[in-house]
N, C-alpha and C. Protein backbone atom coordinates (compact mmCIF):
# COMPACT_ATOMS: atom_id res chain seq x y z
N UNK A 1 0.84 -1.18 0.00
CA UNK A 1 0.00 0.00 0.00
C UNK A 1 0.87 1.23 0.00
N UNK A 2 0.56 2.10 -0.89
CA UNK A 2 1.32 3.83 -0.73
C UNK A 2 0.54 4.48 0.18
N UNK A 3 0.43 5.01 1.09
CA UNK A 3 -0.83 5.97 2.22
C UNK A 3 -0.32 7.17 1.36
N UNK A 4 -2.02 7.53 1.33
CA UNK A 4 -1.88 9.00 0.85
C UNK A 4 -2.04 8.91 -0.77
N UNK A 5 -1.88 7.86 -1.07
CA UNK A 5 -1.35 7.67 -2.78
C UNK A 5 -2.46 7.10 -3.64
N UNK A 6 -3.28 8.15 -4.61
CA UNK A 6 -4.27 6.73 -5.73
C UNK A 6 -3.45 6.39 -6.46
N UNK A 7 -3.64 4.94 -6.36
CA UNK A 7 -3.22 4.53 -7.50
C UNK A 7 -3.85 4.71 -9.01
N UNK A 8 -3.20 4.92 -10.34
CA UNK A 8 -4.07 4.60 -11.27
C UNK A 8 -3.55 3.60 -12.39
N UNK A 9 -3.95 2.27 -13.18
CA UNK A 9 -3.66 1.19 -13.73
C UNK A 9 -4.28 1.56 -14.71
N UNK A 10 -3.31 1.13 -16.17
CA UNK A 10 -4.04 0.98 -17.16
C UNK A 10 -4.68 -0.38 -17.91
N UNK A 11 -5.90 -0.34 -18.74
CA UNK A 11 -6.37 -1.29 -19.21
C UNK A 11 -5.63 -1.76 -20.17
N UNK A 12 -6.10 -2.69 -21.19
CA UNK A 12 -5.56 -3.01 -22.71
C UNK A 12 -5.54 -2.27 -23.67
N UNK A 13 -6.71 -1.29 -23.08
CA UNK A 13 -6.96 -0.24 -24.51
C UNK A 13 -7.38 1.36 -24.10
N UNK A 14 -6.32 1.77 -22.92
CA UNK A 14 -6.08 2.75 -22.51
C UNK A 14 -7.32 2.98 -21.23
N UNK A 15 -8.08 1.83 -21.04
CA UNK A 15 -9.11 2.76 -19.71
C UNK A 15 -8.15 3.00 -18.24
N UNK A 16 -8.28 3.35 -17.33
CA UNK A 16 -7.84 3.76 -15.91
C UNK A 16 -8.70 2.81 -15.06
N UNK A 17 -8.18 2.20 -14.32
CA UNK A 17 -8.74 1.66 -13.22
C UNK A 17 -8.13 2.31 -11.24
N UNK A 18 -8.90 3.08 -11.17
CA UNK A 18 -8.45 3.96 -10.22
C UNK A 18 -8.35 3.10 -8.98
N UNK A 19 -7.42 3.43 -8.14
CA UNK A 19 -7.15 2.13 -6.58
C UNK A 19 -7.25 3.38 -5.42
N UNK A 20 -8.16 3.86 -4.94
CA UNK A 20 -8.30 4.57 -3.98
C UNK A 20 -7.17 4.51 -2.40
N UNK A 21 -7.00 5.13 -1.32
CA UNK A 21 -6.57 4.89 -0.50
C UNK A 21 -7.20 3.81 0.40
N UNK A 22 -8.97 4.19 0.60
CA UNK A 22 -9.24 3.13 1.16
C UNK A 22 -9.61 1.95 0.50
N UNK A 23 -9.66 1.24 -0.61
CA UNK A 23 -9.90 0.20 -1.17
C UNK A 23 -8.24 -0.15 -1.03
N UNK A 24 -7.00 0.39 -0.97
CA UNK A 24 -5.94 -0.05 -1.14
C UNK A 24 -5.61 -0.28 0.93
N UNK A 25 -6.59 0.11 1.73
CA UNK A 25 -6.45 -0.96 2.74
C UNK A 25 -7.19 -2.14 3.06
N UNK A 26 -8.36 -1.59 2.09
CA UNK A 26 -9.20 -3.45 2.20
C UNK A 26 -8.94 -4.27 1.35
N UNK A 27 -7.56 -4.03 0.52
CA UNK A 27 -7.15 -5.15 -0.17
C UNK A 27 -6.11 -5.59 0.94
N UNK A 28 -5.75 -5.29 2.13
CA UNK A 28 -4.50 -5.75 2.86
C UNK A 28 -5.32 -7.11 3.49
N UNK A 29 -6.70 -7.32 3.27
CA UNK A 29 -7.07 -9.07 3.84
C UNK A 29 -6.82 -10.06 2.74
N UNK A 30 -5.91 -9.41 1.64
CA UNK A 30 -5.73 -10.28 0.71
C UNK A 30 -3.94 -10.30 0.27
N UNK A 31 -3.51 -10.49 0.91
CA UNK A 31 -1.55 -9.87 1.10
C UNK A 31 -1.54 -10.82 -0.32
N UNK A 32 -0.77 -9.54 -0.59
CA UNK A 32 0.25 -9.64 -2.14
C UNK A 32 -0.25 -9.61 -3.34
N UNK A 33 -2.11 -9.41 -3.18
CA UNK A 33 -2.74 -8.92 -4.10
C UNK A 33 -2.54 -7.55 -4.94
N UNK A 34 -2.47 -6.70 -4.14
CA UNK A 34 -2.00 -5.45 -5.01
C UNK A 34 -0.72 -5.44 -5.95
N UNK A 35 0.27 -6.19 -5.45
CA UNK A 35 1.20 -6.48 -6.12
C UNK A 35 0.53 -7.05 -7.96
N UNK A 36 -0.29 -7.89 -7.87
CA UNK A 36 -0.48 -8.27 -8.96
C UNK A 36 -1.50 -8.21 -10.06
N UNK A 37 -1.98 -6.41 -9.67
CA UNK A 37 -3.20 -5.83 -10.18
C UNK A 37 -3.04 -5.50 -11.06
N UNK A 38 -1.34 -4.74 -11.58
CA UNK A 38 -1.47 -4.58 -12.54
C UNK A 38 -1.20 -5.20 -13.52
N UNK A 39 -0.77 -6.46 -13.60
CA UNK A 39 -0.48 -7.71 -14.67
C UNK A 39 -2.48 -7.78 -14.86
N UNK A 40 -3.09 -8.12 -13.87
CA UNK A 40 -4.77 -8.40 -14.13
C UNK A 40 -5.06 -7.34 -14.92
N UNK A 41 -5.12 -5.81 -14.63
CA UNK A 41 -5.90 -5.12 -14.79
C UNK A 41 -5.51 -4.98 -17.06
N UNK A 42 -4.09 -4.94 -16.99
CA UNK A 42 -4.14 -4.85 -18.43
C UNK A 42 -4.98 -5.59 -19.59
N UNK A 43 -5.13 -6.76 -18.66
CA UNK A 43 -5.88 -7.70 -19.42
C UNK A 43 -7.02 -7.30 -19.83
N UNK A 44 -8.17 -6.31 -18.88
CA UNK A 44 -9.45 -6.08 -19.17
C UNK A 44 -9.59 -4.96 -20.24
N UNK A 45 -10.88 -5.50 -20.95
CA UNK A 45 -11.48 -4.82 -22.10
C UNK A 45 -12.74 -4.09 -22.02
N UNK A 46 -12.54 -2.73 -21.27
CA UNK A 46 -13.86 -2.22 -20.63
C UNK A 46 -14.73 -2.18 -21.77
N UNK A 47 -16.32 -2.62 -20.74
CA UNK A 47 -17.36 -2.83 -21.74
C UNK A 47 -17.62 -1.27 -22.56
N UNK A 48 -18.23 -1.19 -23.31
CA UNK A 48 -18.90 0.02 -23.96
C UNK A 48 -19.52 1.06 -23.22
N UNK A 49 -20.43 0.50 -22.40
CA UNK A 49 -21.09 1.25 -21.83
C UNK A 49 -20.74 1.01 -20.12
N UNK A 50 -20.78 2.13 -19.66
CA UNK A 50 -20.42 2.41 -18.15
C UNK A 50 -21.38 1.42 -17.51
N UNK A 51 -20.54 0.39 -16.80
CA UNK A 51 -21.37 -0.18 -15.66
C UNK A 51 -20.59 -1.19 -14.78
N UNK A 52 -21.09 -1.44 -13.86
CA UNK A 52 -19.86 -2.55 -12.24
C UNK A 52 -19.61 -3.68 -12.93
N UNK A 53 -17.71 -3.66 -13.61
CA UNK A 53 -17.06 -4.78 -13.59
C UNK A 53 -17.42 -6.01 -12.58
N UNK A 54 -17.54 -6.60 -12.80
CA UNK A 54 -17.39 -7.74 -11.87
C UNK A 54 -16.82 -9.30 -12.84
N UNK A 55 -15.40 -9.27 -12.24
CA UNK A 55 -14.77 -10.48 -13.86
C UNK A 55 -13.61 -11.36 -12.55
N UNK A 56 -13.43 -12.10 -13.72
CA UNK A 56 -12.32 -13.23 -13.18
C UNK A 56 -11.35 -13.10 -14.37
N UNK A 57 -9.89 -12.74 -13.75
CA UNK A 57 -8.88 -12.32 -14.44
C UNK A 57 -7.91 -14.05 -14.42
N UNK A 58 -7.59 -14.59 -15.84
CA UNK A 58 -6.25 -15.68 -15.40
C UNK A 58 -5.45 -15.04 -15.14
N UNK A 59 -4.30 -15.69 -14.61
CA UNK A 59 -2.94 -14.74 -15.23
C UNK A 59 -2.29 -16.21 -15.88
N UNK A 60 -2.71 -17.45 -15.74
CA UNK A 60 -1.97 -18.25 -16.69
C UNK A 60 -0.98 -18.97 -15.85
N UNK A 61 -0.97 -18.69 -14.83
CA UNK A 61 0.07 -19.62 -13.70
C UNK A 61 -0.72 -19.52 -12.27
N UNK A 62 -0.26 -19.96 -11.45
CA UNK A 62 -0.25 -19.85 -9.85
C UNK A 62 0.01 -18.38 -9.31
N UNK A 63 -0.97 -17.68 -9.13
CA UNK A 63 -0.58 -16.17 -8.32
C UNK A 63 -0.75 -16.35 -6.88
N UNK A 64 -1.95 -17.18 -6.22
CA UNK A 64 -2.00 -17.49 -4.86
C UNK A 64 -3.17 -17.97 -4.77
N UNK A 65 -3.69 -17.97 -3.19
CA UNK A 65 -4.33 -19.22 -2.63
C UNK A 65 -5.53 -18.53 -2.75
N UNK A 66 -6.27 -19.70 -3.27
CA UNK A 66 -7.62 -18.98 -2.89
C UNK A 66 -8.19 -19.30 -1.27
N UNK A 67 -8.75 -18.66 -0.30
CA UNK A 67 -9.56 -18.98 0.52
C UNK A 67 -10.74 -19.12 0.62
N UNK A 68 -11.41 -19.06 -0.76
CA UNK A 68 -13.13 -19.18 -1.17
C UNK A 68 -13.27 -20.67 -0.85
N UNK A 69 -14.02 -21.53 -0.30
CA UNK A 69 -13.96 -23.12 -0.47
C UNK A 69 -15.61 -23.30 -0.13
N UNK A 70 -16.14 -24.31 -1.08
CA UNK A 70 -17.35 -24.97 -1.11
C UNK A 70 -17.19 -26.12 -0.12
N UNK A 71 -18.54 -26.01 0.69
CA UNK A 71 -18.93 -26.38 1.93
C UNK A 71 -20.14 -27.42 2.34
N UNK A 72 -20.58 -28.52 2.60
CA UNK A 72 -21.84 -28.69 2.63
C UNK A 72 -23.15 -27.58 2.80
N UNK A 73 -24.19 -27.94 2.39
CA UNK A 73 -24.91 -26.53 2.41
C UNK A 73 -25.55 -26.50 3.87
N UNK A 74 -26.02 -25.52 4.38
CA UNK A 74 -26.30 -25.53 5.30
C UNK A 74 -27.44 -24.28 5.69
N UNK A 75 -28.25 -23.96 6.76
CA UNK A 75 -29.15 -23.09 6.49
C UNK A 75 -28.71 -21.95 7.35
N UNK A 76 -29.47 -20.98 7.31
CA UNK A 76 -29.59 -20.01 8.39
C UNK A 76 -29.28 -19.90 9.62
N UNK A 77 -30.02 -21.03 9.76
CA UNK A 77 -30.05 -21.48 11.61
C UNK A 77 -28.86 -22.48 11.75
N UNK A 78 -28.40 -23.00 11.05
CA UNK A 78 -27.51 -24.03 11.12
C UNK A 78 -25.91 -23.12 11.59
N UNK A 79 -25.80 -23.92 13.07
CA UNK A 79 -24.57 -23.14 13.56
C UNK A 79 -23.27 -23.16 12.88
N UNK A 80 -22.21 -22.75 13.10
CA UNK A 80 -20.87 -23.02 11.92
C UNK A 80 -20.03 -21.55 12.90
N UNK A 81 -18.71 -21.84 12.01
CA UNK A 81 -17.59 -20.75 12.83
C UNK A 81 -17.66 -19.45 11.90
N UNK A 82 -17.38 -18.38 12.26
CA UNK A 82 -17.39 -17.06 11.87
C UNK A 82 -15.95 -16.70 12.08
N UNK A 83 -15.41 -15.38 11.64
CA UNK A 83 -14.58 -14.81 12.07
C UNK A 83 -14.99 -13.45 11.43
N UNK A 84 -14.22 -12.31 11.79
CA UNK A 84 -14.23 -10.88 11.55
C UNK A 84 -12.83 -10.32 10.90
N UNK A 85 -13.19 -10.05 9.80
CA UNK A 85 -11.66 -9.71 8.61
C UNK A 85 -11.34 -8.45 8.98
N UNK A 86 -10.14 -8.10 8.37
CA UNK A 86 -9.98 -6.65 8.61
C UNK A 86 -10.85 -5.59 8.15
N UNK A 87 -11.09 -4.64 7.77
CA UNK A 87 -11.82 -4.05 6.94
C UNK A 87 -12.98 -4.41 6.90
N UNK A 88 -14.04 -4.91 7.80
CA UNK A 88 -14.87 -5.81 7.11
C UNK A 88 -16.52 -5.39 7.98
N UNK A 89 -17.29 -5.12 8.20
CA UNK A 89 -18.13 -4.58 8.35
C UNK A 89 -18.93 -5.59 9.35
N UNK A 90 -19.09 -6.88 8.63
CA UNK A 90 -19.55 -7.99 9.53
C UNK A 90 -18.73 -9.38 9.35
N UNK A 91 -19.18 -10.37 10.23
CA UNK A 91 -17.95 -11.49 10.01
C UNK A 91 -18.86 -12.28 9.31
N UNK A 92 -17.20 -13.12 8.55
CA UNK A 92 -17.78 -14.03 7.09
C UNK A 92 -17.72 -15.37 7.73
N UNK A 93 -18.25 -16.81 6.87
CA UNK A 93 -18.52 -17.98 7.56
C UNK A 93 -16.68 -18.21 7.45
N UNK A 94 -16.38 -19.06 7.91
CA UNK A 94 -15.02 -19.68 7.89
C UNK A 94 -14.77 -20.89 8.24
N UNK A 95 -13.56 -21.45 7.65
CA UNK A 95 -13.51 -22.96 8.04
C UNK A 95 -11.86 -22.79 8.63
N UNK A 96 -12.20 -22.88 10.24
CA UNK A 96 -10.24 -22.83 10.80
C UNK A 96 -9.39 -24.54 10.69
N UNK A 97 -9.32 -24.90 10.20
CA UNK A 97 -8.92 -26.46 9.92
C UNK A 97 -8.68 -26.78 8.47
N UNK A 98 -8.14 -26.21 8.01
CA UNK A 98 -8.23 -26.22 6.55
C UNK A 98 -6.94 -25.51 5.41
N UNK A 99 -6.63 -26.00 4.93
CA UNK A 99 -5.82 -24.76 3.94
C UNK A 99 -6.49 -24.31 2.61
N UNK A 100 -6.04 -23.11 2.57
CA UNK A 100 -6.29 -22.40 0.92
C UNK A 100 -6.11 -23.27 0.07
N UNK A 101 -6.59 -22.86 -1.49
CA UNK A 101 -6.42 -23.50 -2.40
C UNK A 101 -5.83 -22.62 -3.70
N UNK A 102 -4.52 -23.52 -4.27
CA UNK A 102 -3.80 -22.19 -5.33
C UNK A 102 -5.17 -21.90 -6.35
N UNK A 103 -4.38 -20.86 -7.09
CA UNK A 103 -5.50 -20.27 -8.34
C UNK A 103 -4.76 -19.82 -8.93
N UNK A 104 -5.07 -19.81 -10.34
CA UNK A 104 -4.40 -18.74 -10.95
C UNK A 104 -5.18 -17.32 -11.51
N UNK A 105 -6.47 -17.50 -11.05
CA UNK A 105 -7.41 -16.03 -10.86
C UNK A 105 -7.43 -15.66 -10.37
N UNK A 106 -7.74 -14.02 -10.73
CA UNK A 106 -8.10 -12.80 -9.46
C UNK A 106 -9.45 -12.41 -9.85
N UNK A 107 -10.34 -12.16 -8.95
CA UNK A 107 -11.63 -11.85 -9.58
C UNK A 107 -11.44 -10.32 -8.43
N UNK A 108 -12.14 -9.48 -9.56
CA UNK A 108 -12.00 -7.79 -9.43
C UNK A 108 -13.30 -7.06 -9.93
N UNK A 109 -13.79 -6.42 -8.84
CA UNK A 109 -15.04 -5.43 -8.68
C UNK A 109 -14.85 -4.33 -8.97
N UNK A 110 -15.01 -3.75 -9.80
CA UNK A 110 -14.78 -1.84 -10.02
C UNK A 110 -16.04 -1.22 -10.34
N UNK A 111 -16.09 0.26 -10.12
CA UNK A 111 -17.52 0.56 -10.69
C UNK A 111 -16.97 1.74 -12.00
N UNK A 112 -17.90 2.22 -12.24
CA UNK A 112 -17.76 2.65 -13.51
C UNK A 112 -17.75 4.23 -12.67
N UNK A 113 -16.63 5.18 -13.28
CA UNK A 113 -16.54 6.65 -13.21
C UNK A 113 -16.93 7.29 -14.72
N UNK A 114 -16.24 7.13 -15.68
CA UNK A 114 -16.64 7.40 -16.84
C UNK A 114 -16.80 6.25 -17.58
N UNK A 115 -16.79 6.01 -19.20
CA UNK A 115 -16.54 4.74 -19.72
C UNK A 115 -15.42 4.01 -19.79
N UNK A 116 -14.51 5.27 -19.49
CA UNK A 116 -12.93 4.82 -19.68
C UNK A 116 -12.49 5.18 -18.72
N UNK A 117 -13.19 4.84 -17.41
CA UNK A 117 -12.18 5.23 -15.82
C UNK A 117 -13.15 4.59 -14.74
N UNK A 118 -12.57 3.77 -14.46
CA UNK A 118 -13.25 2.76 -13.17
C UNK A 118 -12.65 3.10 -11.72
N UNK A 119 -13.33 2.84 -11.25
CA UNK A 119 -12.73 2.94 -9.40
C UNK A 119 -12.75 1.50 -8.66
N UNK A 120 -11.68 0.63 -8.69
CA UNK A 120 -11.74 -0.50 -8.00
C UNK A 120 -12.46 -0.52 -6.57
N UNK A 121 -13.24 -1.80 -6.27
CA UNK A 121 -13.93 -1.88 -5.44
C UNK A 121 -13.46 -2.83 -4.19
N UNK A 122 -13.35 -3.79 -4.70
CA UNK A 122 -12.29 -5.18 -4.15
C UNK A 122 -11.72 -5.99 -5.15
N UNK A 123 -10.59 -6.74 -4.92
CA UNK A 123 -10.19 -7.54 -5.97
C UNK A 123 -9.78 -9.15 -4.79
N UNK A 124 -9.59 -10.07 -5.59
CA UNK A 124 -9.41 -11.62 -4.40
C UNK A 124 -8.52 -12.22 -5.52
N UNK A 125 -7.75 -13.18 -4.42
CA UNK A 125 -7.66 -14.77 -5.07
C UNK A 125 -8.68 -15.46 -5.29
N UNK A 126 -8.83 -16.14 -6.40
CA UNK A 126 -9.77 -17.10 -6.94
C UNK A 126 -11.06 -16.80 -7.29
N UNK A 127 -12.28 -17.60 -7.67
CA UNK A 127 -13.28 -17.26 -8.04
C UNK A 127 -14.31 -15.52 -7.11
N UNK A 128 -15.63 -15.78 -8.05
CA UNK A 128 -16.33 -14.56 -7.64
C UNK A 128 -17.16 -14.72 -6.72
N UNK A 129 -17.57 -14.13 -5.89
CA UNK A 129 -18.11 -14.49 -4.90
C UNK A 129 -19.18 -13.29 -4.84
N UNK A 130 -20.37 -13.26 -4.09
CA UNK A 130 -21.45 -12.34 -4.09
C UNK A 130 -21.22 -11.73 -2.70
N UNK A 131 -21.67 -10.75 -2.33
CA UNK A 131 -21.29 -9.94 -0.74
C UNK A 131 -22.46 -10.90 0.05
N UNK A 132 -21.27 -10.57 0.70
CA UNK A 132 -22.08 -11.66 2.53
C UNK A 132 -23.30 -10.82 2.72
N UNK A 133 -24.23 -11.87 3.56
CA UNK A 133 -25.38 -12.07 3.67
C UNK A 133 -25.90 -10.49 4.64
N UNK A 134 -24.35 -10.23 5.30
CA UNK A 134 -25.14 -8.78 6.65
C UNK A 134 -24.64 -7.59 5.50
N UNK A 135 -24.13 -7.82 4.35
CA UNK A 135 -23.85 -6.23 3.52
C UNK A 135 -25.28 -5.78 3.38
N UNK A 136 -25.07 -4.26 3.71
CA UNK A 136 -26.00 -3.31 4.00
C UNK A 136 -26.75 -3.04 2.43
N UNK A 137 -25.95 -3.42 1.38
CA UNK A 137 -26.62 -3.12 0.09
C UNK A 137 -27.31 -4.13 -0.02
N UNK A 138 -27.61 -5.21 0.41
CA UNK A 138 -28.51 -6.06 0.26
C UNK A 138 -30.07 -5.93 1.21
N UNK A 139 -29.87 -4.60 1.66
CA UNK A 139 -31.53 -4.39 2.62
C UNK A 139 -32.28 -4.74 1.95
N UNK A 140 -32.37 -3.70 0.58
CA UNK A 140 -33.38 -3.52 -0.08
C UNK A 140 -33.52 -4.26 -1.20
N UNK A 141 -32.74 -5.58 -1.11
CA UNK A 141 -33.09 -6.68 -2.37
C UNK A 141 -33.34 -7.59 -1.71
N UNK A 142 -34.10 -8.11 -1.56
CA UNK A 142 -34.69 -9.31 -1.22
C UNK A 142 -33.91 -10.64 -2.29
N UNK A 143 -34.02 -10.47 -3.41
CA UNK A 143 -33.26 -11.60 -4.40
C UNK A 143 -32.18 -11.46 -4.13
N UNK A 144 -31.08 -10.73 -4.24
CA UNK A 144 -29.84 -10.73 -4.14
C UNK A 144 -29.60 -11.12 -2.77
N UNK A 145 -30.40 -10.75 -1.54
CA UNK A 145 -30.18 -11.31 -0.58
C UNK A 145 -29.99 -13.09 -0.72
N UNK A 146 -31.42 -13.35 -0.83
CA UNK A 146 -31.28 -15.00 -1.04
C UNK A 146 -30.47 -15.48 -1.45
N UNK A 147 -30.03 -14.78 -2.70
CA UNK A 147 -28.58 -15.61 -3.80
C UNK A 147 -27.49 -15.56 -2.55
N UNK A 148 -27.17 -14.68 -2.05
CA UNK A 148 -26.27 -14.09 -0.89
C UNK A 148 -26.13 -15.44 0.14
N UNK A 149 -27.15 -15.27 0.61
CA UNK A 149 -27.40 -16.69 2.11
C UNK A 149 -26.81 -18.09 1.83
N UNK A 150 -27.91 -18.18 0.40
CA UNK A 150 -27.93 -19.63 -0.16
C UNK A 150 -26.49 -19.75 -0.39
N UNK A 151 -25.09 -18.96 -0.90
CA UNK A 151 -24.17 -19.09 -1.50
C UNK A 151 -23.35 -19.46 -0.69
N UNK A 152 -23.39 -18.15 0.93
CA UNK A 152 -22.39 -18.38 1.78
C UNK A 152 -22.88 -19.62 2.45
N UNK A 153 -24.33 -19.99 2.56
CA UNK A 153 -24.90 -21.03 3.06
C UNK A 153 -24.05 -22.44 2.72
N UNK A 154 -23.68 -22.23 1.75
CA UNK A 154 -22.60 -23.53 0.76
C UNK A 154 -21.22 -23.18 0.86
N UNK A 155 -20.59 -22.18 1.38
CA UNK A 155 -19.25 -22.05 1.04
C UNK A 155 -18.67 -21.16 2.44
N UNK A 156 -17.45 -21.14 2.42
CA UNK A 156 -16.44 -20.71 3.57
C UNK A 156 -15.66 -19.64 3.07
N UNK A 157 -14.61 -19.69 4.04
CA UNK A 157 -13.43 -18.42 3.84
C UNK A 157 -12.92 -19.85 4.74
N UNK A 158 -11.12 -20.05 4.47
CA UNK A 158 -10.63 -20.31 5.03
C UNK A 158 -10.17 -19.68 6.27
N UNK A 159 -10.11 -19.86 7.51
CA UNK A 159 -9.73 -18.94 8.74
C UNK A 159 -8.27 -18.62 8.35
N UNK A 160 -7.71 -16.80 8.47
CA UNK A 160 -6.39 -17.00 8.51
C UNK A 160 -6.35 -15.94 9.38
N UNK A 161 -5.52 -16.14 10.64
CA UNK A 161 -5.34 -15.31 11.64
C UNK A 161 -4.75 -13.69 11.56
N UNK A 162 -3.87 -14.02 10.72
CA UNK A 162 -3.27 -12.55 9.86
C UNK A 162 -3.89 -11.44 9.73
N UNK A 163 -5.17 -11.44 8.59
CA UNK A 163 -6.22 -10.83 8.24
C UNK A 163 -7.59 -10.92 9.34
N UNK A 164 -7.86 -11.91 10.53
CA UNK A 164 -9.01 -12.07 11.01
C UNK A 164 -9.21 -12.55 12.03
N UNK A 165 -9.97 -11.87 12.80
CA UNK A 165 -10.16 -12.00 14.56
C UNK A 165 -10.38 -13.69 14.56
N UNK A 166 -10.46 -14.38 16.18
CA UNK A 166 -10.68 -15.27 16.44
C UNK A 166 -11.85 -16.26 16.18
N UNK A 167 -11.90 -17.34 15.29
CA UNK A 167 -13.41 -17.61 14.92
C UNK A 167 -14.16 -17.80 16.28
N UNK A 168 -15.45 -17.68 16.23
CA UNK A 168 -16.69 -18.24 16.76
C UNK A 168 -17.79 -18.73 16.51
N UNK A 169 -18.39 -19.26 17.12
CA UNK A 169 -19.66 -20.13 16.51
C UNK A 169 -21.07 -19.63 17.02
N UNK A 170 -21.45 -19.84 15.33
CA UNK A 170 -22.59 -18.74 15.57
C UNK A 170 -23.53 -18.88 14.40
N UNK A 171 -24.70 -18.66 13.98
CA UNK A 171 -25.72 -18.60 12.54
C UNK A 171 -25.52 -17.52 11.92
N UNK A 172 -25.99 -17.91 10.26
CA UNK A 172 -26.50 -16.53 9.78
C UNK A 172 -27.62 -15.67 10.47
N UNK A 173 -28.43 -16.20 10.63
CA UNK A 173 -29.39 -15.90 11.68
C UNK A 173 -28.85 -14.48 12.55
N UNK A 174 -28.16 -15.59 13.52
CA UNK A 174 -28.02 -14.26 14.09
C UNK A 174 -26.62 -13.08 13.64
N UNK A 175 -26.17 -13.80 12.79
CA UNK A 175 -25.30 -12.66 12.32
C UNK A 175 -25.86 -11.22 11.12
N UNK A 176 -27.14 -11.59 10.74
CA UNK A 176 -27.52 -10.65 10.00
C UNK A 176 -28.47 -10.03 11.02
N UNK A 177 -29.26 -10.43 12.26
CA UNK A 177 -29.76 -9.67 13.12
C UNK A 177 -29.15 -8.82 13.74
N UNK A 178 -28.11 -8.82 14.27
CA UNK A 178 -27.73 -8.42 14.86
C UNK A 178 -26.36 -7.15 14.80
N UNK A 179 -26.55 -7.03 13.41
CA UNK A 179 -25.64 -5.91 13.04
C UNK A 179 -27.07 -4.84 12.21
């Protein structure tokens, strides 16, 4: 991270993908990601018309681990371990017993400033994932919520102590009540 510093990355065909100060500390739950944004970001071919990237970048080798991992499914009420990431608003499901898995994708969220200038949002190791079930942009969707539940309902974050408080055990249930 530069403090104090936007970053700006270019596309394949001259767009800007802008890296704010604070999106360049909520990429620090993902160490050594920024390092390799800008090999991803050249790759993309902004659409025509202004609207939220949301893609899975190769790079064609091993860049790092993913911690996304598919889970038996499980419901609402169904208890399981949590933890609280850095940056992170509410805590995601997690599995502490486990290791990452390599990838050679980065999947990267930006929104649209002009047609040819994006503002990164988050970027990860490995596949795409939809925002956890307590994100506040999901009040007012009821569908996107569900897709949300049902998804994390099936899948984890590997626990890594680095990036994330101590797990505990606990529901969606009460983790979306209660924030």
């Amino acid at each position: 991270m530069i403090p104090g510093r936007i970053l700006e990355l270019q596309t394949d065909r001259g767009g800007t993908v802008v890296i704010s100060d604070d999106t360049q500390r909520h990429l620090e739950a993902h160490p050594g990601i920024i390092d390799l944004l800008t090999e991803a970001i050249i790759k993309i071919k902004l659409p025509t018309m202004p609207q939220q990237l949301q893609l899975q970048v190769d790079l064609g080798r091993i860049v790092g681990k993913s911690s996304l991992l598919e889970t038996p499914q499980t419901t609402a009420t169904t208890p399981f371990w949590f933890a609280k990431r850095q940056g992170r608003l509410g805590p995601s499901r997690v599995i502490p017993d486990i290791g990452p898995a390599e990838t050679s994708v980065i999947s990267i969220i930006a929104n649209a400033i002009t047609s040819d200038r994006y503002e990164l949002v988050s970027a990860w190791y490995g596949g795409m994932a939809p925002k956890e079930p307590w994100d506040p942009d999901l009040a007012d969707d009821p569908l996107s919520f569900q897709e949300s539940l049902n998804f994390w309902s099936g899948h984890a974050l590997v626990h890594n102590p680095e990036v994330m408080d101590e797990p505990f055990e606990t529901t969606w249930e009460d983790i979306i009540f209660k924030l």
